[in-house]
N, C-alpha and C. Protein backbone atom coordinates (compact mmCIF):
# COMPACT_ATOMS: atom_id res chain seq x y z
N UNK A 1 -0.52 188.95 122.36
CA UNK A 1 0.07 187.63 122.27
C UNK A 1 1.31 187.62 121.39
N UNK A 2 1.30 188.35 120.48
CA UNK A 2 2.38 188.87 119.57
C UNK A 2 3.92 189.22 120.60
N UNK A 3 4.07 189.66 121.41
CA UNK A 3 4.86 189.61 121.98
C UNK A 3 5.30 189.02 123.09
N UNK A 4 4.46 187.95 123.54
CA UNK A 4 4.71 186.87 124.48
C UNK A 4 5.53 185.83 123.42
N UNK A 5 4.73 185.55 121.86
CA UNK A 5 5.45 185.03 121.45
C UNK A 5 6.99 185.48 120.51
N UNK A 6 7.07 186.50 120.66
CA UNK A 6 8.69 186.79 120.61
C UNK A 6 9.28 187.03 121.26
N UNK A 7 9.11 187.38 122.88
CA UNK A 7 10.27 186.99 124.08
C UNK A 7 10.04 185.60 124.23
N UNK A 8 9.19 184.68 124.09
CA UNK A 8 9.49 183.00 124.15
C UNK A 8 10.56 182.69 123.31
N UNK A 9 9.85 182.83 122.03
CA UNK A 9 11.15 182.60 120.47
C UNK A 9 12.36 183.07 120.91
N UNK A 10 12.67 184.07 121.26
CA UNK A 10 13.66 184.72 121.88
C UNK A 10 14.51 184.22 122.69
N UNK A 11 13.95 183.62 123.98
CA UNK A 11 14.37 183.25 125.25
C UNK A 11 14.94 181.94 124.49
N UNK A 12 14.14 180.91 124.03
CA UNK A 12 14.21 179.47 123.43
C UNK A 12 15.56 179.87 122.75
N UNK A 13 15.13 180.60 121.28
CA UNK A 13 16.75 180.78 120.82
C UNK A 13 18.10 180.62 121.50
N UNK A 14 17.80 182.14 122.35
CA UNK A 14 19.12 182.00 123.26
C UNK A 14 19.48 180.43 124.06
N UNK A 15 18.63 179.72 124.66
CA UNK A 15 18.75 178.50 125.17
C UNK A 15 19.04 177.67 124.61
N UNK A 16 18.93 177.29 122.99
CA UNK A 16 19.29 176.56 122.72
C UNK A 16 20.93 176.22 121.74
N UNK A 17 20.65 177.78 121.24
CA UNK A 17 21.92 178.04 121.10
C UNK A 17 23.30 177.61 122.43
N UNK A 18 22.86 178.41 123.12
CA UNK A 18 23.89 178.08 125.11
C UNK A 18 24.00 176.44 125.02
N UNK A 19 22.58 175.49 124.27
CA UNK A 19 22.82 174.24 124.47
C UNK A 19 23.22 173.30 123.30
N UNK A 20 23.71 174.00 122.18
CA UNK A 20 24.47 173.20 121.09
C UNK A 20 25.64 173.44 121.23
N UNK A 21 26.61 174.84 122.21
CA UNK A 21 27.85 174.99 121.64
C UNK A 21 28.41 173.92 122.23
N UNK A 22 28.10 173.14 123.49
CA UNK A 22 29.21 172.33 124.46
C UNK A 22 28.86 170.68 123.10
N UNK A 23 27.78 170.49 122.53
CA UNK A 23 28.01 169.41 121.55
C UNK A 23 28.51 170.02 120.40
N UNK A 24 28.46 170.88 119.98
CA UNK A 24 29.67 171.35 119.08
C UNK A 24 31.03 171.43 119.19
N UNK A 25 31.33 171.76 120.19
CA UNK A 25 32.68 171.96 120.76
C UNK A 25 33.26 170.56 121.62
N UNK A 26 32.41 169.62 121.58
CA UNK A 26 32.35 168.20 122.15
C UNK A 26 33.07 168.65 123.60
N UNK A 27 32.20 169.18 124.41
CA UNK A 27 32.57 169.40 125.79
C UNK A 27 32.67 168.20 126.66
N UNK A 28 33.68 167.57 127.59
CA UNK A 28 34.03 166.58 127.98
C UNK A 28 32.67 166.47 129.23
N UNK A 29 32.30 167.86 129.46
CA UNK A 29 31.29 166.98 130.52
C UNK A 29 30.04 166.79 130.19
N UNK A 30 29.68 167.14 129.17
CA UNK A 30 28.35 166.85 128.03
C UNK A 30 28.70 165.87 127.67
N UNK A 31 29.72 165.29 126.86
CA UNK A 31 29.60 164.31 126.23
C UNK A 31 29.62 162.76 126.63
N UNK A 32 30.57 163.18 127.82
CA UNK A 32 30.14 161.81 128.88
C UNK A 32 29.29 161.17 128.78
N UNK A 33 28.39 162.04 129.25
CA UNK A 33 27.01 161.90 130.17
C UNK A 33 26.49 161.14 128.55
N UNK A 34 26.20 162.30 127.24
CA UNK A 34 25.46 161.50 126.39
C UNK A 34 26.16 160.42 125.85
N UNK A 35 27.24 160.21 125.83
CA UNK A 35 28.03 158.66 125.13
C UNK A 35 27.37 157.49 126.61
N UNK A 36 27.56 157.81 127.84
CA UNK A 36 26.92 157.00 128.04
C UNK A 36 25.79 155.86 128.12
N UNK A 37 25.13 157.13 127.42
CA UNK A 37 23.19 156.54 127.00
C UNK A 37 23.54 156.24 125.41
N UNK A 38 24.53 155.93 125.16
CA UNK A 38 24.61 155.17 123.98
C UNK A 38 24.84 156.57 122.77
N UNK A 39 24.74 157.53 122.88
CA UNK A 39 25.01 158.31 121.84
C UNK A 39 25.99 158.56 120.76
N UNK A 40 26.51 158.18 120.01
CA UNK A 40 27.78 157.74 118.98
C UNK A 40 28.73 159.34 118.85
N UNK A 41 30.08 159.25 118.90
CA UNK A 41 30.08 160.71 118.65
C UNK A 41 29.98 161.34 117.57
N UNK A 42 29.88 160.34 116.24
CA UNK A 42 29.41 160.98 114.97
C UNK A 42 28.35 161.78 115.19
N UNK A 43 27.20 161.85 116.02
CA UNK A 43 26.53 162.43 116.35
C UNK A 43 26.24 163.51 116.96
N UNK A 44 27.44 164.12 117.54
CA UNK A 44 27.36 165.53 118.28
C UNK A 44 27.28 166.57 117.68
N UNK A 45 28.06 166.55 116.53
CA UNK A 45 27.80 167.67 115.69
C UNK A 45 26.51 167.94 115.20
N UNK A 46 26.38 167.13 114.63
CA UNK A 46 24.56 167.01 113.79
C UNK A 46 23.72 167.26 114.83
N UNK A 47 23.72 166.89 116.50
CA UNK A 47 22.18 167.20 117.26
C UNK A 47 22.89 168.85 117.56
N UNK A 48 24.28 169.28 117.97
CA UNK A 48 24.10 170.90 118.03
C UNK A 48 23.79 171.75 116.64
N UNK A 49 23.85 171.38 115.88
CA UNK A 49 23.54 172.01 114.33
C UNK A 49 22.01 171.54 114.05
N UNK A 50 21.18 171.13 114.85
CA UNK A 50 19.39 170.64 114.66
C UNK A 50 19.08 171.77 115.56
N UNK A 51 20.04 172.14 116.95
CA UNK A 51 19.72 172.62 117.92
C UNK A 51 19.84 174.21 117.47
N UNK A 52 20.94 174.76 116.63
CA UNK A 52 21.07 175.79 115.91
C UNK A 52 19.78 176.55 114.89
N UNK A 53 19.59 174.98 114.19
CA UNK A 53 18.58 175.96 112.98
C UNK A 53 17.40 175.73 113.78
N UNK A 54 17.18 175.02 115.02
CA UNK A 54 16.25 175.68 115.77
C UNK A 54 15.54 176.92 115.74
N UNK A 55 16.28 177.62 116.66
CA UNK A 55 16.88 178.29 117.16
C UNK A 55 16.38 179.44 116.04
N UNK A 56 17.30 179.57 115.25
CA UNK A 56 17.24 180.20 113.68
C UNK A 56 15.59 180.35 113.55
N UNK A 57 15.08 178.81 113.45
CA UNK A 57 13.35 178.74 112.65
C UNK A 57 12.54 179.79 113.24
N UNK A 58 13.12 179.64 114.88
CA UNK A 58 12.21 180.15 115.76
C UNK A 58 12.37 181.77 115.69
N UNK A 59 13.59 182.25 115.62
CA UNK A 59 14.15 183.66 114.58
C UNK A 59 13.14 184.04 113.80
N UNK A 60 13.25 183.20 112.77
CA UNK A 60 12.81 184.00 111.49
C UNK A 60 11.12 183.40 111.79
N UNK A 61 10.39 182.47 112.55
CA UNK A 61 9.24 182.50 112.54
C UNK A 61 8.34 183.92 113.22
N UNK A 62 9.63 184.96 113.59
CA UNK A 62 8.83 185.85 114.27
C UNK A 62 8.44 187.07 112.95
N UNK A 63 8.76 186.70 112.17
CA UNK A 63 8.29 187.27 110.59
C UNK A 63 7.12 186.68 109.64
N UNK A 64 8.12 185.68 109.86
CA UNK A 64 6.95 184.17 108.84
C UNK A 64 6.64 183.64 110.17
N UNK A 65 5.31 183.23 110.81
CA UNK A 65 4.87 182.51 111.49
C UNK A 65 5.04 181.11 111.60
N UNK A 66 4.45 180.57 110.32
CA UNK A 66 4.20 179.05 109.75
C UNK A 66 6.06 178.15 109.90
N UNK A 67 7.03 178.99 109.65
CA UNK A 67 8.16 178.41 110.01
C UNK A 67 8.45 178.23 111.52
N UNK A 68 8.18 179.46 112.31
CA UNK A 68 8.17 179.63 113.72
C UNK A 68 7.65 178.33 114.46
N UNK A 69 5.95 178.56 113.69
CA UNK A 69 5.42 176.96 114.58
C UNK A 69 6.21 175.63 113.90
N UNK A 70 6.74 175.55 112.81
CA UNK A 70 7.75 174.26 112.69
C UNK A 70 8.30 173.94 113.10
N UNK A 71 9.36 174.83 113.31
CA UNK A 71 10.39 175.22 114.48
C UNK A 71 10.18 174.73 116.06
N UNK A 72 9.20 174.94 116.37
CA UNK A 72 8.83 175.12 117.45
C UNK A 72 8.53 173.28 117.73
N UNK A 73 7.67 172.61 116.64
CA UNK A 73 7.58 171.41 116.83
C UNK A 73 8.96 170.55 116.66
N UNK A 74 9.73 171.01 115.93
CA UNK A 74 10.71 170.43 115.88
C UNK A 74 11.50 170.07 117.07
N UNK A 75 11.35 171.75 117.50
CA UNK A 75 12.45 171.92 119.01
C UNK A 75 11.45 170.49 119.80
N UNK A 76 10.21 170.63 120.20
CA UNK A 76 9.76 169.87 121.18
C UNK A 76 9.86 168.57 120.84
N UNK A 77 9.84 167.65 119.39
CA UNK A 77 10.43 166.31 118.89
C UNK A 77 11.53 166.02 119.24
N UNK A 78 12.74 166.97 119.06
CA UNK A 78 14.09 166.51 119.27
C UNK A 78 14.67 166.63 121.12
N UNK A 79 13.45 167.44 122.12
CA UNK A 79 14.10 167.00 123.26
C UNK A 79 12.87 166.19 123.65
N UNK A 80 11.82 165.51 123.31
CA UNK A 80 10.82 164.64 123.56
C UNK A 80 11.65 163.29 123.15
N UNK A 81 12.76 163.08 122.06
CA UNK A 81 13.91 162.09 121.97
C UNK A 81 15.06 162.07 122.76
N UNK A 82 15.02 163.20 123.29
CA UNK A 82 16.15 163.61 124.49
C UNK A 82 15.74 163.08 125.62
N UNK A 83 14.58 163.64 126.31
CA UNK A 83 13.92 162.93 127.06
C UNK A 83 13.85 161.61 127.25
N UNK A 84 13.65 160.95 126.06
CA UNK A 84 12.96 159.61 126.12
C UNK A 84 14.85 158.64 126.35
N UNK A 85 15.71 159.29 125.85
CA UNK A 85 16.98 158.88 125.74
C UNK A 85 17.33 158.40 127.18
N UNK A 86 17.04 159.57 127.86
CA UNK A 86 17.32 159.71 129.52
C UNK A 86 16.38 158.53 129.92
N UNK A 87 14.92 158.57 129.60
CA UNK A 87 14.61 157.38 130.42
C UNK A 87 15.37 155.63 130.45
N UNK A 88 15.15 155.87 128.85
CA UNK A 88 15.70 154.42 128.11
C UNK A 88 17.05 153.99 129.13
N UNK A 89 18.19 155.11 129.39
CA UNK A 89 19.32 155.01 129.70
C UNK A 89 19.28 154.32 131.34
N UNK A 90 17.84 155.22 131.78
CA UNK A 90 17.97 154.77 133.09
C UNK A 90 18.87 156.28 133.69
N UNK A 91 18.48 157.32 133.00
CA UNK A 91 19.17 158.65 133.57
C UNK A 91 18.04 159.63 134.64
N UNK A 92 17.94 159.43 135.76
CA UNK A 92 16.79 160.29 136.20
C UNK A 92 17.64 161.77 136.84
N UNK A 93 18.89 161.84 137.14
CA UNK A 93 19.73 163.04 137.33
C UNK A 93 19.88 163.33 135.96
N UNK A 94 19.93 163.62 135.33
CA UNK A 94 20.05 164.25 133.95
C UNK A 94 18.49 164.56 133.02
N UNK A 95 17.74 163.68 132.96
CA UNK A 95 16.50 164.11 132.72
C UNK A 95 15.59 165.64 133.04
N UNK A 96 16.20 166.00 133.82
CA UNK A 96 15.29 168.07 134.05
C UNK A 96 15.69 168.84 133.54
N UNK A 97 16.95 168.80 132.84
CA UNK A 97 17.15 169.90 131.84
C UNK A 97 16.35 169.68 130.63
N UNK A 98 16.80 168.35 129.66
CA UNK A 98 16.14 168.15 128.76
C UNK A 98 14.16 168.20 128.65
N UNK A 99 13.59 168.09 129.71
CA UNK A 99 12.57 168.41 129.38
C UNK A 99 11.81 169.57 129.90
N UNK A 100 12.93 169.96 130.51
CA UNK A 100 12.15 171.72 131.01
C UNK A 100 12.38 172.52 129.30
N UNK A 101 13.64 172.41 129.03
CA UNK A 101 13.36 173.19 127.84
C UNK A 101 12.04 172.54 126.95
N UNK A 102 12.06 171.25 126.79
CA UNK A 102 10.87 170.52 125.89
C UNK A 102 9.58 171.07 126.44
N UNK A 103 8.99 171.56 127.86
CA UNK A 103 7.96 172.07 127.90
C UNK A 103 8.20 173.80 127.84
N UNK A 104 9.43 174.06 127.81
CA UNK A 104 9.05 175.56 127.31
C UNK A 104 9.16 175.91 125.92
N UNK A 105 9.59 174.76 125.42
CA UNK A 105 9.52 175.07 123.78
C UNK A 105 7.62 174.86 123.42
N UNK A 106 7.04 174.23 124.08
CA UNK A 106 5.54 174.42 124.22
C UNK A 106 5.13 176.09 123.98
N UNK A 107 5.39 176.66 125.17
CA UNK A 107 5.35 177.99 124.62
C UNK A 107 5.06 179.03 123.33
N UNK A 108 6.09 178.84 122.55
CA UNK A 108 6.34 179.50 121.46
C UNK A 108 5.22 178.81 120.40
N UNK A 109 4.75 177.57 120.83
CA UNK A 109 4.53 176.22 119.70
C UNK A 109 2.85 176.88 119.96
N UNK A 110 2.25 176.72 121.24
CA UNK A 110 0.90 177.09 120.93
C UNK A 110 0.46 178.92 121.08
N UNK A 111 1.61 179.60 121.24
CA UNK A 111 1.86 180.91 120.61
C UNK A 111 1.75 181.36 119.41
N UNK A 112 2.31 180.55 118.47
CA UNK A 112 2.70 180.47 117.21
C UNK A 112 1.02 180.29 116.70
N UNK A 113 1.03 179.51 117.23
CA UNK A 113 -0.74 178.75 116.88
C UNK A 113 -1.56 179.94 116.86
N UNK A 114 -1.52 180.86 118.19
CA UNK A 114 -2.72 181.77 118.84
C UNK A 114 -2.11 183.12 118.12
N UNK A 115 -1.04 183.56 117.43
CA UNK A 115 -0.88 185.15 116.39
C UNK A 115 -0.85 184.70 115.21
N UNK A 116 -1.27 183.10 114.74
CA UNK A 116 -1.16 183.04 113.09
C UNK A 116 -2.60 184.06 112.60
């Protein structure tokens, strides 16, 4: 199980990293989409830099565990608000990215659980 849960951590990392640089870099066709559902752009920076030390937790939880599964809940809180953003908005074309990653950040989360 030890290494299911570090190609998950792994995989997640890489994904979420791929999914903070376009709100870091305030990519015009990302940001559309989230200014439309009301998202402020003071805000882009701060959700790709949540999406980063993700990312990171899930890194270094493959050493320290107990950070890993933090990490891991974190990742699934902040697109379970992603998610919920899309509904609120009335977004059902945009809604399958945000929660495919939210159920594969599951993964790592009851991984984390099953090599502590």
């Amino acid at each position: 199980m030890y290494i299911a849960y570090v190609v998950t951590a792994v995989v997640l990392s890489l994904v979420l990293v791929l999914s903070a640089v376009p709100d870091i870099t305030r990519d015009p066709k990302i940001t559309q989409g989230m200014k439309a559902l009301g998202v402020p752009d003071s805000w882009f920076l701060s959700l790709g830099l949540i999406k980063i030390a993700g990312a990171l937790g899930l890194l270094v939880g493959i050493a320290y565990r107990p950070l890993g599964i933090a990490a891991a809940i974190g990742v699934v809180l902040y697109f379970l608000g992603a998610v919920s953003t899309h509904v609120r908005g009335g977004d059902t074309k945009g809604i399958s990215l945000p929660a495919t990653i939210m159920v594969v950040a599951v993964a790592p989360l009851a991984l984390g659980f099953a090599t502590v």
